[in-house]
N, C-alpha and C. Protein backbone atom coordinates (compact mmCIF):
# COMPACT_ATOMS: atom_id res chain seq x y z
N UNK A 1 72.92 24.68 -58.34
CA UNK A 1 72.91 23.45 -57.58
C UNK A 1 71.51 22.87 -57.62
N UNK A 2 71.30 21.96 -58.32
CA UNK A 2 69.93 21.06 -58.00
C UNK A 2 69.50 20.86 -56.81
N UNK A 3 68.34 20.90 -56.30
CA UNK A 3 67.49 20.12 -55.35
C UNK A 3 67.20 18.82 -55.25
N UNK A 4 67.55 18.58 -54.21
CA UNK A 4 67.01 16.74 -53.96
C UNK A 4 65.73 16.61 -53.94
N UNK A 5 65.06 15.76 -54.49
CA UNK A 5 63.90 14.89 -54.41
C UNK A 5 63.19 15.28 -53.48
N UNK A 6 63.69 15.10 -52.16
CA UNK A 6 63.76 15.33 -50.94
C UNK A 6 62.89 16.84 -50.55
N UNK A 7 64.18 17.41 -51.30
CA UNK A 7 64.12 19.00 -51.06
C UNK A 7 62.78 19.39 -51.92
N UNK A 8 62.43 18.82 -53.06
CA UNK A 8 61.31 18.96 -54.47
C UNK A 8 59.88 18.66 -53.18
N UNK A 9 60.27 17.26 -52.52
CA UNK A 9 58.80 16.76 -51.56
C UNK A 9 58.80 17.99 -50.53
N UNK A 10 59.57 18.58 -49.89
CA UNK A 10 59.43 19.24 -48.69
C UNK A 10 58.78 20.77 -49.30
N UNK A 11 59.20 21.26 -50.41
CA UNK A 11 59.03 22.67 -51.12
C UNK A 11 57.49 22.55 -51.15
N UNK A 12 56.80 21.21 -51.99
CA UNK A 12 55.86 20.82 -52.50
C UNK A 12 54.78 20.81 -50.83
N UNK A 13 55.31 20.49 -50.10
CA UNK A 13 54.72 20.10 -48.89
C UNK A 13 54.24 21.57 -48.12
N UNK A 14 55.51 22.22 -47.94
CA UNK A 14 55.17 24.02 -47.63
C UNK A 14 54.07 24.55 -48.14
N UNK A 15 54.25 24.15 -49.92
CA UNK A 15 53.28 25.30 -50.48
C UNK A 15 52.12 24.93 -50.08
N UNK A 16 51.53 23.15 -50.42
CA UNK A 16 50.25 22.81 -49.74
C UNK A 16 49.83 23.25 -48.21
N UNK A 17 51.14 23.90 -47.83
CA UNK A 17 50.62 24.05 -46.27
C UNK A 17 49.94 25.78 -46.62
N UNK A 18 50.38 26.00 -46.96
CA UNK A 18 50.40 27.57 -46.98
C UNK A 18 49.17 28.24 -47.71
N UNK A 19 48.87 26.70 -48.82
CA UNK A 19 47.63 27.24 -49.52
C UNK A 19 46.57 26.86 -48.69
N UNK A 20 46.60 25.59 -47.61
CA UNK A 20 45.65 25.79 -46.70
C UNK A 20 45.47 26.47 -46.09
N UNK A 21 46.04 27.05 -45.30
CA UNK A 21 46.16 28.04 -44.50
C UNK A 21 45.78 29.27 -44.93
N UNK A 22 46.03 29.42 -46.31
CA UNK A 22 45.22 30.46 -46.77
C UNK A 22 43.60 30.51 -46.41
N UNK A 23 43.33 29.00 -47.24
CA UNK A 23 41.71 28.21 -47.02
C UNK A 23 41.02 28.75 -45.88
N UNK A 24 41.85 28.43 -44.84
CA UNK A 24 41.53 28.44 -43.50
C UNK A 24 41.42 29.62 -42.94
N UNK A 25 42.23 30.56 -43.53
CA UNK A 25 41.82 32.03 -42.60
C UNK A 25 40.22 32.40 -43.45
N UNK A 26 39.95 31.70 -44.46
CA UNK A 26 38.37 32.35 -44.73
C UNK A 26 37.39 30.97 -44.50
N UNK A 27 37.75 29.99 -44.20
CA UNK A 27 36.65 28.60 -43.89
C UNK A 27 37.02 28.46 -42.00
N UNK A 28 37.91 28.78 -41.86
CA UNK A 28 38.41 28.24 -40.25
C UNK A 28 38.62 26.76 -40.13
N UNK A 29 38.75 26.50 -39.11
CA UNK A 29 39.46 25.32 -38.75
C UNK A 29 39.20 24.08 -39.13
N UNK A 30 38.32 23.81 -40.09
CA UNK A 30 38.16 22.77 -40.64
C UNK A 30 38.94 22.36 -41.95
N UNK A 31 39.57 23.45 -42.09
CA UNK A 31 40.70 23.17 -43.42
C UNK A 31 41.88 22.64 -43.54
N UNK A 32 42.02 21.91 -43.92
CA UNK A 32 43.75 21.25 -43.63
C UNK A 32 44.45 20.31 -45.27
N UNK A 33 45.91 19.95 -44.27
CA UNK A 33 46.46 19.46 -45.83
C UNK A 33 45.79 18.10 -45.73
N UNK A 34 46.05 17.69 -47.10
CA UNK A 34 45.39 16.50 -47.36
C UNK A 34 46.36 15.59 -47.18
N UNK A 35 46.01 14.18 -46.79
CA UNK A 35 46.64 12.83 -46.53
C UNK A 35 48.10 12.99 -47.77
N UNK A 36 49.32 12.57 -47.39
CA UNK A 36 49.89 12.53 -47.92
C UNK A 36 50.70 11.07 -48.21
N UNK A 37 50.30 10.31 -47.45
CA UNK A 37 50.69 8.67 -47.64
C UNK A 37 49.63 8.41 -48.65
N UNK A 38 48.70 8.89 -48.94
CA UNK A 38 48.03 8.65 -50.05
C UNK A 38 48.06 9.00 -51.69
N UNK A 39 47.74 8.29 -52.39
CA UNK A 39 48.03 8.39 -53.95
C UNK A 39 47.60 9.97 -54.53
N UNK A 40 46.82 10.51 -53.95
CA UNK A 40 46.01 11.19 -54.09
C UNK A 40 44.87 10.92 -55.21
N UNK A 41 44.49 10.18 -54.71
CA UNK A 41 43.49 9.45 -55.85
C UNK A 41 41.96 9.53 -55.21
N UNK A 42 42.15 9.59 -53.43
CA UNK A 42 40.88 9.54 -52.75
C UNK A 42 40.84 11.13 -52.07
N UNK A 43 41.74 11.82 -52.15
CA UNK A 43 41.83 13.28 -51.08
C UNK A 43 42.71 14.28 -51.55
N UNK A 44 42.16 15.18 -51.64
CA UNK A 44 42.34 16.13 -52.16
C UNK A 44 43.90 17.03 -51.54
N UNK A 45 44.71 18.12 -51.98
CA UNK A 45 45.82 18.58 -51.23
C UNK A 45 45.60 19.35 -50.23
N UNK A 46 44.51 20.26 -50.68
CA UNK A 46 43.76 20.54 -49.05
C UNK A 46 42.27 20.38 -49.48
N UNK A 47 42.19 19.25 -48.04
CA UNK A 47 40.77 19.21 -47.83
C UNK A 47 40.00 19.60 -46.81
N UNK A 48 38.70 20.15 -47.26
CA UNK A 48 37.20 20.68 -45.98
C UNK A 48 37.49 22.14 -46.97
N UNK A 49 37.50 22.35 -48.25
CA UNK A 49 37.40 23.58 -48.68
C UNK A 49 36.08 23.10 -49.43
N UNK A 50 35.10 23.79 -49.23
CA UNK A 50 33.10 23.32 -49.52
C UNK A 50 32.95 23.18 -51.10
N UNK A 51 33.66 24.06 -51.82
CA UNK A 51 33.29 23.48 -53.46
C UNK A 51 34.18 23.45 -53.86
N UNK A 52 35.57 22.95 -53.40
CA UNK A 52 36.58 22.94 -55.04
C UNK A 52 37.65 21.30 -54.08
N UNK A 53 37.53 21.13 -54.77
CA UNK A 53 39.08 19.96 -55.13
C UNK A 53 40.03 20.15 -55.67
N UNK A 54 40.61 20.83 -54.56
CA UNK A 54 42.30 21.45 -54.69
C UNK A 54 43.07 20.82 -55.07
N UNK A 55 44.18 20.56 -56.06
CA UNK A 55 45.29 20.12 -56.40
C UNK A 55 46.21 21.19 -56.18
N UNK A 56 47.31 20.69 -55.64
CA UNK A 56 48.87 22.19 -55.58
C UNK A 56 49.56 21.56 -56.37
N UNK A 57 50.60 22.26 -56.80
CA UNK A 57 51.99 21.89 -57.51
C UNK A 57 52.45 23.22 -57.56
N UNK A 58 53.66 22.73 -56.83
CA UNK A 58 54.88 24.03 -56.48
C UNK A 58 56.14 23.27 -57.08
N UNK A 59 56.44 23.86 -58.76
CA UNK A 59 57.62 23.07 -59.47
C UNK A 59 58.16 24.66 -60.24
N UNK A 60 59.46 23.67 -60.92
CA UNK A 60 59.32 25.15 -61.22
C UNK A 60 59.13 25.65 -62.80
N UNK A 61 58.67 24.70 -63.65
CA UNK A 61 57.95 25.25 -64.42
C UNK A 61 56.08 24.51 -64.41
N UNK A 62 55.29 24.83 -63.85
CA UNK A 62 54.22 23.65 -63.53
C UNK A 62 53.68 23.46 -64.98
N UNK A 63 52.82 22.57 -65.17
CA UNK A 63 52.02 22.07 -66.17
C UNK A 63 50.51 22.34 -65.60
N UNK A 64 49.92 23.18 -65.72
CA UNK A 64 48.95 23.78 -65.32
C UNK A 64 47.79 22.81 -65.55
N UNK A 65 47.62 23.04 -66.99
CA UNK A 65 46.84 21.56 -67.46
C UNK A 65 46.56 20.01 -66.81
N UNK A 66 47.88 19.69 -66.67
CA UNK A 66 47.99 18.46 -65.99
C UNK A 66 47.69 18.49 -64.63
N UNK A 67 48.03 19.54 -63.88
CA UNK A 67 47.83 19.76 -62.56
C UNK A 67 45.95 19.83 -62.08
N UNK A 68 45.13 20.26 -63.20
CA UNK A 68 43.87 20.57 -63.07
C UNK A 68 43.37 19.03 -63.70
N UNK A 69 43.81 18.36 -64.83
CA UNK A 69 43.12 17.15 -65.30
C UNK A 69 44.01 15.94 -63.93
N UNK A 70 44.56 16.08 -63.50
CA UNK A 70 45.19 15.42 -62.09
C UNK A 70 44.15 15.46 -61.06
N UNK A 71 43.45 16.36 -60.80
CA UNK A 71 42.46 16.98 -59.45
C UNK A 71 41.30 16.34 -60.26
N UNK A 72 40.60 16.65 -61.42
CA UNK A 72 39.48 15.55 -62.18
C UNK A 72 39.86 14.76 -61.98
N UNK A 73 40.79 13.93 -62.61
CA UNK A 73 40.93 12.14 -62.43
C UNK A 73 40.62 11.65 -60.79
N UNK A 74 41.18 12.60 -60.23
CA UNK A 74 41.33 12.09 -58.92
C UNK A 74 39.86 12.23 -57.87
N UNK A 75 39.00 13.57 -58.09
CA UNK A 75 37.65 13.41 -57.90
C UNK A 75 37.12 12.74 -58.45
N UNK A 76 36.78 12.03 -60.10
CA UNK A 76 36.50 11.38 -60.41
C UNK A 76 35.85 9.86 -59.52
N UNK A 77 37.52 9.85 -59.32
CA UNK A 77 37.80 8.47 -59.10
C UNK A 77 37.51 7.94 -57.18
N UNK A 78 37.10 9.48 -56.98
CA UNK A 78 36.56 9.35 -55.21
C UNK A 78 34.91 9.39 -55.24
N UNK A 79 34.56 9.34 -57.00
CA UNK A 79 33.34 10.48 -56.80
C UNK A 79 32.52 11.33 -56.22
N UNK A 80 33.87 12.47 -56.28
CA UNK A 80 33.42 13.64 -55.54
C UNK A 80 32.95 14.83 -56.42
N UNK A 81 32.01 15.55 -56.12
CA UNK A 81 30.99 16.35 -57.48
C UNK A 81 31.81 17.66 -57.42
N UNK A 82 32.45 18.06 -56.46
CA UNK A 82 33.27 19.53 -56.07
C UNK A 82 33.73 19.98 -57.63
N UNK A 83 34.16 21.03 -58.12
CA UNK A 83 34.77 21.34 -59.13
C UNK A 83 36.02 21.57 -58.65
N UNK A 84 36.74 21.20 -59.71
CA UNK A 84 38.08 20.90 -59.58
C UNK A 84 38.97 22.40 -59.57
N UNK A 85 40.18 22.68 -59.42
CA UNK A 85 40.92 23.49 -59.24
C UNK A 85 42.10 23.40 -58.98
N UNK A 86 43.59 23.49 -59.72
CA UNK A 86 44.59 23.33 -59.65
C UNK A 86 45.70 24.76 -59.04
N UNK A 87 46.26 24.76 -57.98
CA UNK A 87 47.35 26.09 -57.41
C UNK A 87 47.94 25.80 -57.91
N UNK A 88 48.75 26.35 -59.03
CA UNK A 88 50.22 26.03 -59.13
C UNK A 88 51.25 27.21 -58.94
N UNK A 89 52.13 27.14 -58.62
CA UNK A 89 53.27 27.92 -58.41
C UNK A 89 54.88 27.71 -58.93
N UNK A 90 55.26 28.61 -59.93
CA UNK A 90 56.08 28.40 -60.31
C UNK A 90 57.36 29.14 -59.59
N UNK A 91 58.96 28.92 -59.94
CA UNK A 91 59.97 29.52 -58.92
C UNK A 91 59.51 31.33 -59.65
N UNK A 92 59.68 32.27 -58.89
CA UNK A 92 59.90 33.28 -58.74
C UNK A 92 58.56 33.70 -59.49
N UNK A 93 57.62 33.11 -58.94
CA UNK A 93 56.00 33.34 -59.49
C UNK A 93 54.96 33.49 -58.30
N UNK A 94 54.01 33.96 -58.49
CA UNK A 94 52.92 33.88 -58.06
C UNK A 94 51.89 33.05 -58.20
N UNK A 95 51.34 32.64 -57.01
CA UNK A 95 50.47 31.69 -57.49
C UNK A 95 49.17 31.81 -58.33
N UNK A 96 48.85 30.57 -58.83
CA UNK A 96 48.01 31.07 -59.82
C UNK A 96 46.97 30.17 -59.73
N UNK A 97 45.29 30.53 -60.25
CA UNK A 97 44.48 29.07 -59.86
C UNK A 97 44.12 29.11 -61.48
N UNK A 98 43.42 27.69 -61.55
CA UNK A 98 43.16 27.24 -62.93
C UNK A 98 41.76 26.35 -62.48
N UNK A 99 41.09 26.70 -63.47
CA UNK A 99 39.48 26.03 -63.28
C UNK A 99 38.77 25.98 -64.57
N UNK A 100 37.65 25.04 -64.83
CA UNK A 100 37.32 25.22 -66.25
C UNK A 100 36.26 26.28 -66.50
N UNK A 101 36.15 26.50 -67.50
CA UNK A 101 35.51 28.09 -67.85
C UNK A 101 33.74 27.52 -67.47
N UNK A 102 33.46 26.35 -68.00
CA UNK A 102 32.31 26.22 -66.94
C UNK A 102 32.30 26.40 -65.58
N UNK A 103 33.24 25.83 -64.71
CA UNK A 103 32.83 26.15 -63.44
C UNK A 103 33.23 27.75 -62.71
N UNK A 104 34.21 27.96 -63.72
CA UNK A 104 34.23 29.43 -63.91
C UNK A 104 33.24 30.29 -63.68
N UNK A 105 32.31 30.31 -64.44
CA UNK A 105 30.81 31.04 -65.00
C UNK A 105 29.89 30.84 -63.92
N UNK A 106 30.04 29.24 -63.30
CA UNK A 106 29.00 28.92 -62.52
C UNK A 106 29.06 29.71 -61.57
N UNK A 107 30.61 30.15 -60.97
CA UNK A 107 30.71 30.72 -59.84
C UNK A 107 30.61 32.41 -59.96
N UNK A 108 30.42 32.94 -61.11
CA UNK A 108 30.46 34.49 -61.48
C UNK A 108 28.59 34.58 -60.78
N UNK A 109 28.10 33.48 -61.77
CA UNK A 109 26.50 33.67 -61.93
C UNK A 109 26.18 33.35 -60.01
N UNK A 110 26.90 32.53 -59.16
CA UNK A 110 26.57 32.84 -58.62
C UNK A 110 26.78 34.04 -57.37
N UNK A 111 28.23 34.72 -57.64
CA UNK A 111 28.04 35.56 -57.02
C UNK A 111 27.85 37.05 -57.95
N UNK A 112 26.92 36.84 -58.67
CA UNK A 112 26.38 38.30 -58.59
C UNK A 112 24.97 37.31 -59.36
N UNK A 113 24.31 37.30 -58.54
CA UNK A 113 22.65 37.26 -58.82
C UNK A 113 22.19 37.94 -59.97
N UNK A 114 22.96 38.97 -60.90
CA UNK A 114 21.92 39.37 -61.91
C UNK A 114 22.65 38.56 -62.82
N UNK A 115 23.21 37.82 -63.02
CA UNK A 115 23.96 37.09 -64.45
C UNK A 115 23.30 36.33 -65.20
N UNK A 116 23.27 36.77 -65.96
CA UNK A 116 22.33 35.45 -67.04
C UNK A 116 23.01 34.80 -67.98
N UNK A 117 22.38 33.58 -68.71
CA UNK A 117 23.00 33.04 -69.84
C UNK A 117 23.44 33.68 -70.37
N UNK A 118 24.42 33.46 -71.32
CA UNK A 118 24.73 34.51 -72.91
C UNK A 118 24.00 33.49 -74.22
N UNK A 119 23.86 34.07 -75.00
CA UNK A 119 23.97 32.91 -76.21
C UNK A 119 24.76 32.09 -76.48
N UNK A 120 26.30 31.95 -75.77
CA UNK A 120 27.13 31.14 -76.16
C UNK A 120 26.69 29.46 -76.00
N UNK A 121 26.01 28.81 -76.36
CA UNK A 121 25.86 27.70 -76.13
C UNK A 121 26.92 26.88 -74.78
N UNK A 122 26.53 25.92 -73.67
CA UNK A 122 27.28 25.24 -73.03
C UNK A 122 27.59 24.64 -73.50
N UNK A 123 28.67 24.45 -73.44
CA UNK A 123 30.23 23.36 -73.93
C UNK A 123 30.90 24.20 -75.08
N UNK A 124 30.50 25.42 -75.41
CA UNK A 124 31.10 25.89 -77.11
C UNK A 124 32.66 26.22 -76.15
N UNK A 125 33.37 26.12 -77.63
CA UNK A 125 35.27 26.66 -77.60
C UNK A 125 34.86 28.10 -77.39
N UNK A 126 35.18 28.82 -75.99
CA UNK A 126 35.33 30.21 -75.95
C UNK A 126 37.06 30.02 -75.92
N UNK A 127 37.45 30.48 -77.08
CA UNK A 127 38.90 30.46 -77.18
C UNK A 127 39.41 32.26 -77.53
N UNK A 128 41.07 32.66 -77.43
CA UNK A 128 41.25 33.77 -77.66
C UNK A 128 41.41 33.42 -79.06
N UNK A 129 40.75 34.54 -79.81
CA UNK A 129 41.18 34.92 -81.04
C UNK A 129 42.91 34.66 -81.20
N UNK A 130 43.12 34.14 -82.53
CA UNK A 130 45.17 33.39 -82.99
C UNK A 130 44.92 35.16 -83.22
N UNK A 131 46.21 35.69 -83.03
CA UNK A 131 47.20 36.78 -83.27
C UNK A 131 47.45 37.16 -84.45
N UNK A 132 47.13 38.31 -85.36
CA UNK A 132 47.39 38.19 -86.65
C UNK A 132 48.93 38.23 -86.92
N UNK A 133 50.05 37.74 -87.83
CA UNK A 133 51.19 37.82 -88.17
C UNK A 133 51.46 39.30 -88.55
N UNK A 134 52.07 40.36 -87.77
CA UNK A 134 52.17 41.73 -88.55
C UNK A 134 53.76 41.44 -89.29
C-alpha cells in the first residue's frame, strides 16, 4: 500500500524531529527543527547545531548526494559558513551522515590535536581504488 504525500511530509517531519533531539541531548536546549513554511533556502532542518547545516531526508531510497549538495545550495544562499551535512535515512536503515572529505579532515585534525597535513594536496580525488574484474 503506498503512502500519501501526507504520510511522506509527516514521516519526513518525525525523523527531523528525532534528529534534533538527538542534537539536543549533546547542545541542550537551543536545538530545534527548522522552519518548515520555509523553502529551506534560509534555515536549516535543525537549527542552533554550532558547525554543521543539517539537511534530513527520511525516503526510502535517499539520494545522499543530492541531500548534501541541497544543504550547500541552501547555506550558500543564506550565506552561512557552517559545513554542510546531510542525515539521510532510508526504510529499514540506519541513519547515516554525509559530509565532504574536506570538512571531514577538518574535523579529525581538530579533534585530535596531533594531526597533520598528509602530502595529499587540498582538493586532490581521494577516491576508492575501481575493483579489479576476477
Amino acid at each position: 500500500m503506498a503512502i500519501s504525500k501526507r504520510g511522506c511530509r509527516a514521516k519526513g517531519h518525525a525523523f527531523e524531529r528525532d534528529i534534533a533531539n538527538r542534537f539536543k541531548a549533546i547542545y541542550g536546549g537551543r536545538i530545534r527543527r527548522g522552519q518548515q513554511g520555509r523553502d529551506g533556502a534560509d534555515a536549516p532542518d535543525v537549527m542552533g547545531v554550532p558547525r554543521f547545516w543539517v539537511e534530513c531526508k527520511r525516503q526510502i531510497k535517499p539520494n545522499i548526494l543530492a541531500a548534501l549538495r541541497q544543504a550547500e545550495d541552501a547555506a550558500d544562499a543564506a550565506g552561512d559558513p557552517r559545513s554542510c551535512v546531510a542525515v539521510t535515512k532510508g526504510n529499514r536503515d540506519s541513519a547515516v551522515v554525509t559530509l565532504r572529505l574536506t570538512d571531514f579532515l577538518a574535523l579529525i585534525r581538530e579533534l585530535d590535536g596531533n594531526a597533520t597535513e598528509t602530502d595529499v594536496p587540498a582538493g586532490a580525488d581521494v577516491a576508492r581504488p575501481e575493483e579489479e574484474d576476477v
